[in-house]
C-alpha atoms as a PDB file:
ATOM      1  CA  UNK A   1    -163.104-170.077 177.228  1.00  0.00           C
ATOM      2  CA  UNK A   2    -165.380-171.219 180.059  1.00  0.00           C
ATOM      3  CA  UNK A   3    -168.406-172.330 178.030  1.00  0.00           C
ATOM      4  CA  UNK A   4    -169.619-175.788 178.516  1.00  0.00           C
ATOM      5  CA  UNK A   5    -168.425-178.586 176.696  1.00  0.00           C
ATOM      6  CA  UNK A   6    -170.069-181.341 175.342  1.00  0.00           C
ATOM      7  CA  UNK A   7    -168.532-184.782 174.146  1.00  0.00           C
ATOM      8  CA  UNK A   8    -169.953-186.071 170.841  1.00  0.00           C
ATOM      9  CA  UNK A   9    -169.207-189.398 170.222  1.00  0.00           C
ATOM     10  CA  UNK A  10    -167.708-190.128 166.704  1.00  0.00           C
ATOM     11  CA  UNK A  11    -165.961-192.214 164.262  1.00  0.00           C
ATOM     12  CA  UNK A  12    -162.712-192.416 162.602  1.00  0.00           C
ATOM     13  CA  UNK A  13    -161.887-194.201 159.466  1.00  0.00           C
ATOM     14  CA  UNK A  14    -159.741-194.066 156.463  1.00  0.00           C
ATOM     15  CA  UNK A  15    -161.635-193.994 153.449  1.00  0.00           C
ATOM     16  CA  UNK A  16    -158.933-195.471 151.452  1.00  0.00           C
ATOM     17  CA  UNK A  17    -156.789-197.924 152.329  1.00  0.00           C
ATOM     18  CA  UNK A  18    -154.044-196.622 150.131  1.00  0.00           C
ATOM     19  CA  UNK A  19    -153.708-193.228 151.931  1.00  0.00           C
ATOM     20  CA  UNK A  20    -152.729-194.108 155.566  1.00  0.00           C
ATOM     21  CA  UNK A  21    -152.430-190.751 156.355  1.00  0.00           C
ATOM     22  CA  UNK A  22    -156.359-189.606 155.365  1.00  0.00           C
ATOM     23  CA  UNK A  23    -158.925-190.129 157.959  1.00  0.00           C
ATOM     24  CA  UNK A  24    -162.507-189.085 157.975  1.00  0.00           C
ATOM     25  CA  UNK A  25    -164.203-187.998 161.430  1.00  0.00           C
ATOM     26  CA  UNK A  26    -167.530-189.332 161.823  1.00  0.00           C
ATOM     27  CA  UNK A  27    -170.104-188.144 163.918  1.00  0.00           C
ATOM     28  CA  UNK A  28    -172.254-190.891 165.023  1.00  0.00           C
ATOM     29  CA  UNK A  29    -175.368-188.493 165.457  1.00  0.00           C
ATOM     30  CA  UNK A  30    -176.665-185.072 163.416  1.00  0.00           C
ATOM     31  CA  UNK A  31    -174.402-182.326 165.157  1.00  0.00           C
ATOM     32  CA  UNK A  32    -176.272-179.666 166.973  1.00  0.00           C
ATOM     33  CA  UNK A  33    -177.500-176.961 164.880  1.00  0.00           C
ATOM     34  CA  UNK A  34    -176.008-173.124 164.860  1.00  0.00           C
ATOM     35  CA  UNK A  35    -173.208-174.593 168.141  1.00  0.00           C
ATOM     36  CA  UNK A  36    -169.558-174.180 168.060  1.00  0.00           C
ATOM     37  CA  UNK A  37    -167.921-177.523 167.227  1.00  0.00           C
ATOM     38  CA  UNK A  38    -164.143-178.253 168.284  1.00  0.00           C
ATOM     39  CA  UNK A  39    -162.035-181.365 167.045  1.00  0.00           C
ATOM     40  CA  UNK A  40    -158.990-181.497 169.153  1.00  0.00           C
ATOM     41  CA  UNK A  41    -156.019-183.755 168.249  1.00  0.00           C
ATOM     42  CA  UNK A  42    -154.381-184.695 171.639  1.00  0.00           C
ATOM     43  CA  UNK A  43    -150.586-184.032 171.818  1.00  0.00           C
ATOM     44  CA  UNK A  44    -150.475-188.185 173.084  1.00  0.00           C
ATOM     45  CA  UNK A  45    -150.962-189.110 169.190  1.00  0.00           C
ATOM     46  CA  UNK A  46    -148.980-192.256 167.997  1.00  0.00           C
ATOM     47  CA  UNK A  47    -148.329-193.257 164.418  1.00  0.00           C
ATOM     48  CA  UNK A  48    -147.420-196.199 162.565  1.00  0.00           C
ATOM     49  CA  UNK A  49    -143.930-195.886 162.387  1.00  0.00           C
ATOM     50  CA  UNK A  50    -142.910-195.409 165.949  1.00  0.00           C
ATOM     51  CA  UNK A  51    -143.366-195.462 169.519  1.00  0.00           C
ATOM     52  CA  UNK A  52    -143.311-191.711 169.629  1.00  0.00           C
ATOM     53  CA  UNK A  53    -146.169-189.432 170.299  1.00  0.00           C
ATOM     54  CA  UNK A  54    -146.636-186.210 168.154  1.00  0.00           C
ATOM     55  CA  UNK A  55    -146.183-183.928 171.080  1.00  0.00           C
ATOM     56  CA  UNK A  56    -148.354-180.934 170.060  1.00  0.00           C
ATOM     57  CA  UNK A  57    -152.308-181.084 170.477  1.00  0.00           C
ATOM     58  CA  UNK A  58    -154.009-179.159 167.830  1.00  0.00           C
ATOM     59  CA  UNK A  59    -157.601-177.491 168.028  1.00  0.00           C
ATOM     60  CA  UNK A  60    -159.415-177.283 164.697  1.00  0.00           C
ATOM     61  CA  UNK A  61    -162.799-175.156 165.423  1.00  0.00           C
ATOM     62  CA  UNK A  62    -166.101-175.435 163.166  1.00  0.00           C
ATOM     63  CA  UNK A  63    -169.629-173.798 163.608  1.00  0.00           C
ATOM     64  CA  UNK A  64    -173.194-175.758 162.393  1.00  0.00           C
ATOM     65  CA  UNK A  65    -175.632-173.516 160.384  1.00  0.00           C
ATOM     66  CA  UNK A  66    -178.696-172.426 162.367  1.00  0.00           C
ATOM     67  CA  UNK A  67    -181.998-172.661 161.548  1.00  0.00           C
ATOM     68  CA  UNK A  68    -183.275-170.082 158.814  1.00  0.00           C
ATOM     69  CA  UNK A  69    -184.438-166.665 160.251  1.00  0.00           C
ATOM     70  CA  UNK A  70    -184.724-163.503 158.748  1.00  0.00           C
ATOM     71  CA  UNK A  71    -182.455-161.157 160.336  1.00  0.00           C
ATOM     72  CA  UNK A  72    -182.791-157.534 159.155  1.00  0.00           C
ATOM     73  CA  UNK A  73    -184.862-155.472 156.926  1.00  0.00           C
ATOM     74  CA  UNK A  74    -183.142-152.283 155.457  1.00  0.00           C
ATOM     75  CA  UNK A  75    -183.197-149.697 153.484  1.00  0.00           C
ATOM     76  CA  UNK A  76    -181.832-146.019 152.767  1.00  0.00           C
ATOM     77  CA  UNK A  77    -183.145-143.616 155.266  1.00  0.00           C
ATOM     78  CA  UNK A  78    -181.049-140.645 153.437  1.00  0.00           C
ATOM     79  CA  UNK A  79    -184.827-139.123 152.613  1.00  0.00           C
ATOM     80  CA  UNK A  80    -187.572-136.108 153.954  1.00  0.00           C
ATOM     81  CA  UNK A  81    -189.016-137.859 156.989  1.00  0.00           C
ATOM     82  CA  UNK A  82    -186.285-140.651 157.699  1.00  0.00           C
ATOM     83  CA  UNK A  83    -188.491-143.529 155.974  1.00  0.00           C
ATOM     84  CA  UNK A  84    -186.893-145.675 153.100  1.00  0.00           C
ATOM     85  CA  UNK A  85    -186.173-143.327 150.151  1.00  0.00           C
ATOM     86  CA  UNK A  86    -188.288-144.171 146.997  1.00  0.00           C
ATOM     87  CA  UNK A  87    -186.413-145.570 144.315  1.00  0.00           C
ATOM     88  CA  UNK A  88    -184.454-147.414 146.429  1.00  0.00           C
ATOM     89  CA  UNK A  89    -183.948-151.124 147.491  1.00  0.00           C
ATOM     90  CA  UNK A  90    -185.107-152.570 150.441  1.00  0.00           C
ATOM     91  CA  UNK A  91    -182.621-154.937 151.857  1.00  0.00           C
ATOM     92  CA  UNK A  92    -183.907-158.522 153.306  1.00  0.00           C
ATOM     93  CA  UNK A  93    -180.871-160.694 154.887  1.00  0.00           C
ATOM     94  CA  UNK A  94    -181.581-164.049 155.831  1.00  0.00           C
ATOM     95  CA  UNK A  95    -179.136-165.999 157.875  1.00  0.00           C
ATOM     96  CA  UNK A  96    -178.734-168.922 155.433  1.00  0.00           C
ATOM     97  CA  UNK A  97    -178.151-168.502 151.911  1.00  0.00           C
ATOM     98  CA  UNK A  98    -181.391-169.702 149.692  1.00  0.00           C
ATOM     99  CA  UNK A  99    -181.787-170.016 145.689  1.00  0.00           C
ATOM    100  CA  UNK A 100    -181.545-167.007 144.114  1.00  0.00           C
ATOM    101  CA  UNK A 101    -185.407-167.875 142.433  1.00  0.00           C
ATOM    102  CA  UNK A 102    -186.834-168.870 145.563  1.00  0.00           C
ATOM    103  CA  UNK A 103    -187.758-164.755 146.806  1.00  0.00           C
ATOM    104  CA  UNK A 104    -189.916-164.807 143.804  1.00  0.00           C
ATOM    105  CA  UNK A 105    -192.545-167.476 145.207  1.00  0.00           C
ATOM    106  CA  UNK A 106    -192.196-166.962 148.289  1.00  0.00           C
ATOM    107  CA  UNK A 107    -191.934-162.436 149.083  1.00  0.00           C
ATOM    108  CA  UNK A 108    -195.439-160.995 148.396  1.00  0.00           C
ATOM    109  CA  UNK A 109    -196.600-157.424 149.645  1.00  0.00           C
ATOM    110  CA  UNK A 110    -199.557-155.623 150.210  1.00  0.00           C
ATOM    111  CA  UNK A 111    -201.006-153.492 148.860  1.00  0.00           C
ATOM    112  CA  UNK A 112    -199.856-155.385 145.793  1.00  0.00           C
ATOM    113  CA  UNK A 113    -196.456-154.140 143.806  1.00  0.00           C
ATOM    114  CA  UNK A 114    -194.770-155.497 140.672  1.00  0.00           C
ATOM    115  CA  UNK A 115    -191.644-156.556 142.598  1.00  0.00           C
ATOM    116  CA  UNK A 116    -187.978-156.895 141.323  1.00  0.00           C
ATOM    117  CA  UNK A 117    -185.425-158.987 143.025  1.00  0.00           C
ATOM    118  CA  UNK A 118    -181.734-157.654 142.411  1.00  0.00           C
ATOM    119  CA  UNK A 119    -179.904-158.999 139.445  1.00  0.00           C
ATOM    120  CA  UNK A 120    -182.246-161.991 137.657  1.00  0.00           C
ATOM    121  CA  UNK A 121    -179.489-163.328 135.888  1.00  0.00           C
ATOM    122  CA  UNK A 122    -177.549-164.084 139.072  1.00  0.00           C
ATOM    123  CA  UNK A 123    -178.083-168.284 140.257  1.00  0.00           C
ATOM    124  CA  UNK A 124    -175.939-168.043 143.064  1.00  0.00           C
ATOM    125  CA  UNK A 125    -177.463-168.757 146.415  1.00  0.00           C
ATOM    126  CA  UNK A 126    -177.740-165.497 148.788  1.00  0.00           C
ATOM    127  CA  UNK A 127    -178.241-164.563 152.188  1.00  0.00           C
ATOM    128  CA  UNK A 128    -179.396-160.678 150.644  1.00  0.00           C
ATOM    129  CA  UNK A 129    -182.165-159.953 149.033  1.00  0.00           C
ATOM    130  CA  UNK A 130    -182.822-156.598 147.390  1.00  0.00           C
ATOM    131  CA  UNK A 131    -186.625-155.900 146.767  1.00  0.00           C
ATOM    132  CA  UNK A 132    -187.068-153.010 144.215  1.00  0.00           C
ATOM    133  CA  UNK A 133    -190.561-151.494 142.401  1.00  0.00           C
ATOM    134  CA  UNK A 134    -192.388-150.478 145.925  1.00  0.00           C
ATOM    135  CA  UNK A 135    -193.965-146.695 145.369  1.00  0.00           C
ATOM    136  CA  UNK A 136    -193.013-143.690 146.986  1.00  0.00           C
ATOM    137  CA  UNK A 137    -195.550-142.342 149.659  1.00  0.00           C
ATOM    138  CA  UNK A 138    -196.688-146.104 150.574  1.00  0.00           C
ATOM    139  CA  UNK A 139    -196.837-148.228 153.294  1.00  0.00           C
ATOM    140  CA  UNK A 140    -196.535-152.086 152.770  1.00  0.00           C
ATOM    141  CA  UNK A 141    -196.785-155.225 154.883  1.00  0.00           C
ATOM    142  CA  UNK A 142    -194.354-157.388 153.354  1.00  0.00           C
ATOM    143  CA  UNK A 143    -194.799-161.389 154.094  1.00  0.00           C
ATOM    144  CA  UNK A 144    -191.368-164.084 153.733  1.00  0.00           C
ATOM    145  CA  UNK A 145    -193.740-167.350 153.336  1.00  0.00           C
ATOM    146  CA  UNK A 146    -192.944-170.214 156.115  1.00  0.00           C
ATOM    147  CA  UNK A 147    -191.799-172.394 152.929  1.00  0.00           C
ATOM    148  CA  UNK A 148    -188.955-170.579 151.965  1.00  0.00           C
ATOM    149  CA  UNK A 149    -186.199-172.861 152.299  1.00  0.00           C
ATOM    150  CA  UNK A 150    -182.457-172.457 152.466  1.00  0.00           C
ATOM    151  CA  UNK A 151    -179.589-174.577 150.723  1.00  0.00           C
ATOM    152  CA  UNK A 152    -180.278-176.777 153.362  1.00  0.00           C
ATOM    153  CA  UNK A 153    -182.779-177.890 152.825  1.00  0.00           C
ATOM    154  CA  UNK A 154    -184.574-175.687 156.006  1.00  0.00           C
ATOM    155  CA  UNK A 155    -187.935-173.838 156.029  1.00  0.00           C
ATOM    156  CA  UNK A 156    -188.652-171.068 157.553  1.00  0.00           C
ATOM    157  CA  UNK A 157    -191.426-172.326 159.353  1.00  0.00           C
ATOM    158  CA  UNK A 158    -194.179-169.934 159.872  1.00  0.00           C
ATOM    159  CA  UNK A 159    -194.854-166.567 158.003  1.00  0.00           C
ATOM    160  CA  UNK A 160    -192.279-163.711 159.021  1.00  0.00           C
ATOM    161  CA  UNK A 161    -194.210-160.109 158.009  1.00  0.00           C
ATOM    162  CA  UNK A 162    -192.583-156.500 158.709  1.00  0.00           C
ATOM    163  CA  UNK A 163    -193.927-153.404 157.825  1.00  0.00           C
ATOM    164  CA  UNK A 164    -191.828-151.441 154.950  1.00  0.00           C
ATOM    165  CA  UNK A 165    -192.589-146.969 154.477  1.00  0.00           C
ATOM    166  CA  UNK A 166    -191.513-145.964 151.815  1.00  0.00           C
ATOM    167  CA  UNK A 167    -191.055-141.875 151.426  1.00  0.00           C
ATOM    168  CA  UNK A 168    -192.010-139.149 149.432  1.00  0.00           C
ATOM    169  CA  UNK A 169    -189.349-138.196 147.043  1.00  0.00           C
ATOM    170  CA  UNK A 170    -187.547-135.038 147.910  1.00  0.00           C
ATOM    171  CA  UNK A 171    -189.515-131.381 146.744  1.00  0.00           C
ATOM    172  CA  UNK A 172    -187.809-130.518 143.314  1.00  0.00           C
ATOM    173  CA  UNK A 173    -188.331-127.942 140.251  1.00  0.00           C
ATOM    174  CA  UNK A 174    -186.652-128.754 137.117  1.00  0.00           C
ATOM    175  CA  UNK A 175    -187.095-126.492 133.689  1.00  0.00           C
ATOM    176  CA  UNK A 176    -188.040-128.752 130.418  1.00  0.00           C
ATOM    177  CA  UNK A 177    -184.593-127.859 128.559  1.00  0.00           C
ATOM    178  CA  UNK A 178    -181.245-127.728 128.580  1.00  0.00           C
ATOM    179  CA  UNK A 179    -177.939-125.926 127.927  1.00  0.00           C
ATOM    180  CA  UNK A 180    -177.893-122.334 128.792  1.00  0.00           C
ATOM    181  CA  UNK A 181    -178.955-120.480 125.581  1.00  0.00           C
ATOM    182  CA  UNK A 182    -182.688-120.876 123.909  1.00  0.00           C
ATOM    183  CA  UNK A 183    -183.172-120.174 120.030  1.00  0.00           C
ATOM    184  CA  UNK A 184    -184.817-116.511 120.091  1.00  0.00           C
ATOM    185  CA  UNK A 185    -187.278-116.941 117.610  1.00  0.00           C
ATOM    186  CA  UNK A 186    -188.261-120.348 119.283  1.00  0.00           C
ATOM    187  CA  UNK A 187    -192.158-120.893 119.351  1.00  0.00           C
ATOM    188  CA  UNK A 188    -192.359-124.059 121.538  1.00  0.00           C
ATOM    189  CA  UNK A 189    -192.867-123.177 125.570  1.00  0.00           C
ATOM    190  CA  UNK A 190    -190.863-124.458 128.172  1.00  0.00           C
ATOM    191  CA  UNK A 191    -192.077-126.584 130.470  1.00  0.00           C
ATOM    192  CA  UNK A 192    -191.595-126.707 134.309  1.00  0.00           C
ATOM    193  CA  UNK A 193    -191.477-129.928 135.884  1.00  0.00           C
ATOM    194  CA  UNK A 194    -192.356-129.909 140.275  1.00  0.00           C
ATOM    195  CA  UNK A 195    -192.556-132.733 142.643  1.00  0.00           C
ATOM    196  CA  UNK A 196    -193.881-132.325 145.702  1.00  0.00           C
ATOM    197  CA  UNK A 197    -194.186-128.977 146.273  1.00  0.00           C
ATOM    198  CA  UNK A 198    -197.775-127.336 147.096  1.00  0.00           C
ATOM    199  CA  UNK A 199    -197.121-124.273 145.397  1.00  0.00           C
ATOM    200  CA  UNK A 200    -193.898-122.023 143.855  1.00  0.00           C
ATOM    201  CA  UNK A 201    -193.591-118.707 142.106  1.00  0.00           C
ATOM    202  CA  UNK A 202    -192.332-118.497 138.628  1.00  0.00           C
ATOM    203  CA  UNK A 203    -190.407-115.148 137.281  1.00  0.00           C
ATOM    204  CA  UNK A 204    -189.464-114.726 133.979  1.00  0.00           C
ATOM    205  CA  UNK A 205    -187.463-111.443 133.489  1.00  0.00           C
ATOM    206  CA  UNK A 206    -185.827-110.211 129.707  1.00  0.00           C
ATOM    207  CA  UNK A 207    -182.136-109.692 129.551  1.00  0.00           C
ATOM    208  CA  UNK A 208    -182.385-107.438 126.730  1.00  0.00           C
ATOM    209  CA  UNK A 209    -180.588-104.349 126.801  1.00  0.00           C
ATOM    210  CA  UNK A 210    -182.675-101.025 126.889  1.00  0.00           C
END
């Protein structure tokens, strides 16, 4: 593919003498982190058996993790001025997978937020991380400590802090009942619920016939 190759010197052994045909593949130093790796077979291959070489050359292709990054912070723009909408979940993906506890030590935000990390019953490592309980209308810095580490074993290294908006909740008017007839001789009021609106006009007209 034109990229440059690199030798890495290596090992083969069986790891039990009673399965001639198992071999393990040694490397003889760490592999280099987040490269392409390719283990080629060449077609000149003899076996025990015979003077005859296999013929074919076979390519199996690998890739090392990288180091841990954060790679995106998302959320649901679907709200009045294009920020994340309230309610929702803001979306952290890492590149490696980390313990499903470890967000809880190591995410903080400020101004401070009682902050709920998807499903808590879940003990699966993840490379997603959906942050919930952040208020409409506010803006937060929100900090990944340096000592968050992956299944590797990896830290993050130093602090990684982006800024999260979170929007207003769309303007809405909602009447305190439901159904579409009211008792006549009720006594108890209905009440009008609005969000986010600076002012509206209520009518109330009778239906009774004259």
């Amino acid at each position: 593919d034109g990229s440059k190759r690199t030798p890495i010197p290596f090992t083969a052994k069986r790891p039990d003498p009673r399965l001639p045909k198992k071999m393990t593949v040694v490397p003889r130093s760490p592999l280099p982190k987040d490269s392409a790796i390719v283990l080629r077979v060449t077609s000149d291959l003899v076996g025990e058996e015979g003077p005859l070489p296999s013929g074919n050359q076979k390519e199996f292709r690998y890739r090392t993790y990288g180091p841990l990054r954060v790679e995106q912070v998302s959320c649901d723009t679907e709200s009045p001025h294009g920020r994340c909408a309230p309610g929702s979940a803001v979306g952290i993906t890492l590149s490696n997978a980390v313990s499903s506890k470890a967000p809880r030590a190591a995410v903080t935000v400020q101004p401070p937020a009682s902050l709920h990390f998807g499903d808590e019953q879940d003990t699966d490592p993840t490379t997603y991380l959906d942050l919930t309980g952040l208020a409409a209308g506010t803006t937060y810095k929100v900090t990944i400590a340096g000592e968050l580490l992956d299944r590797y074993g990896q830290a993050l290294g130093k602090p990684e802090v982006r800024v999260v908006a979170m929007d207003d909740y769309f303007p809405a008017i909602d009447l305190g009942g439901s159904g579409e007839t009211l008792p006549a001789r009720s006594a108890s009021a209905i009440q009008v619920g609005a969000m986010n609106y600076s002012r509206y006009e209520l009518l109330t007209a009778s239906l009774r016939s004259s």
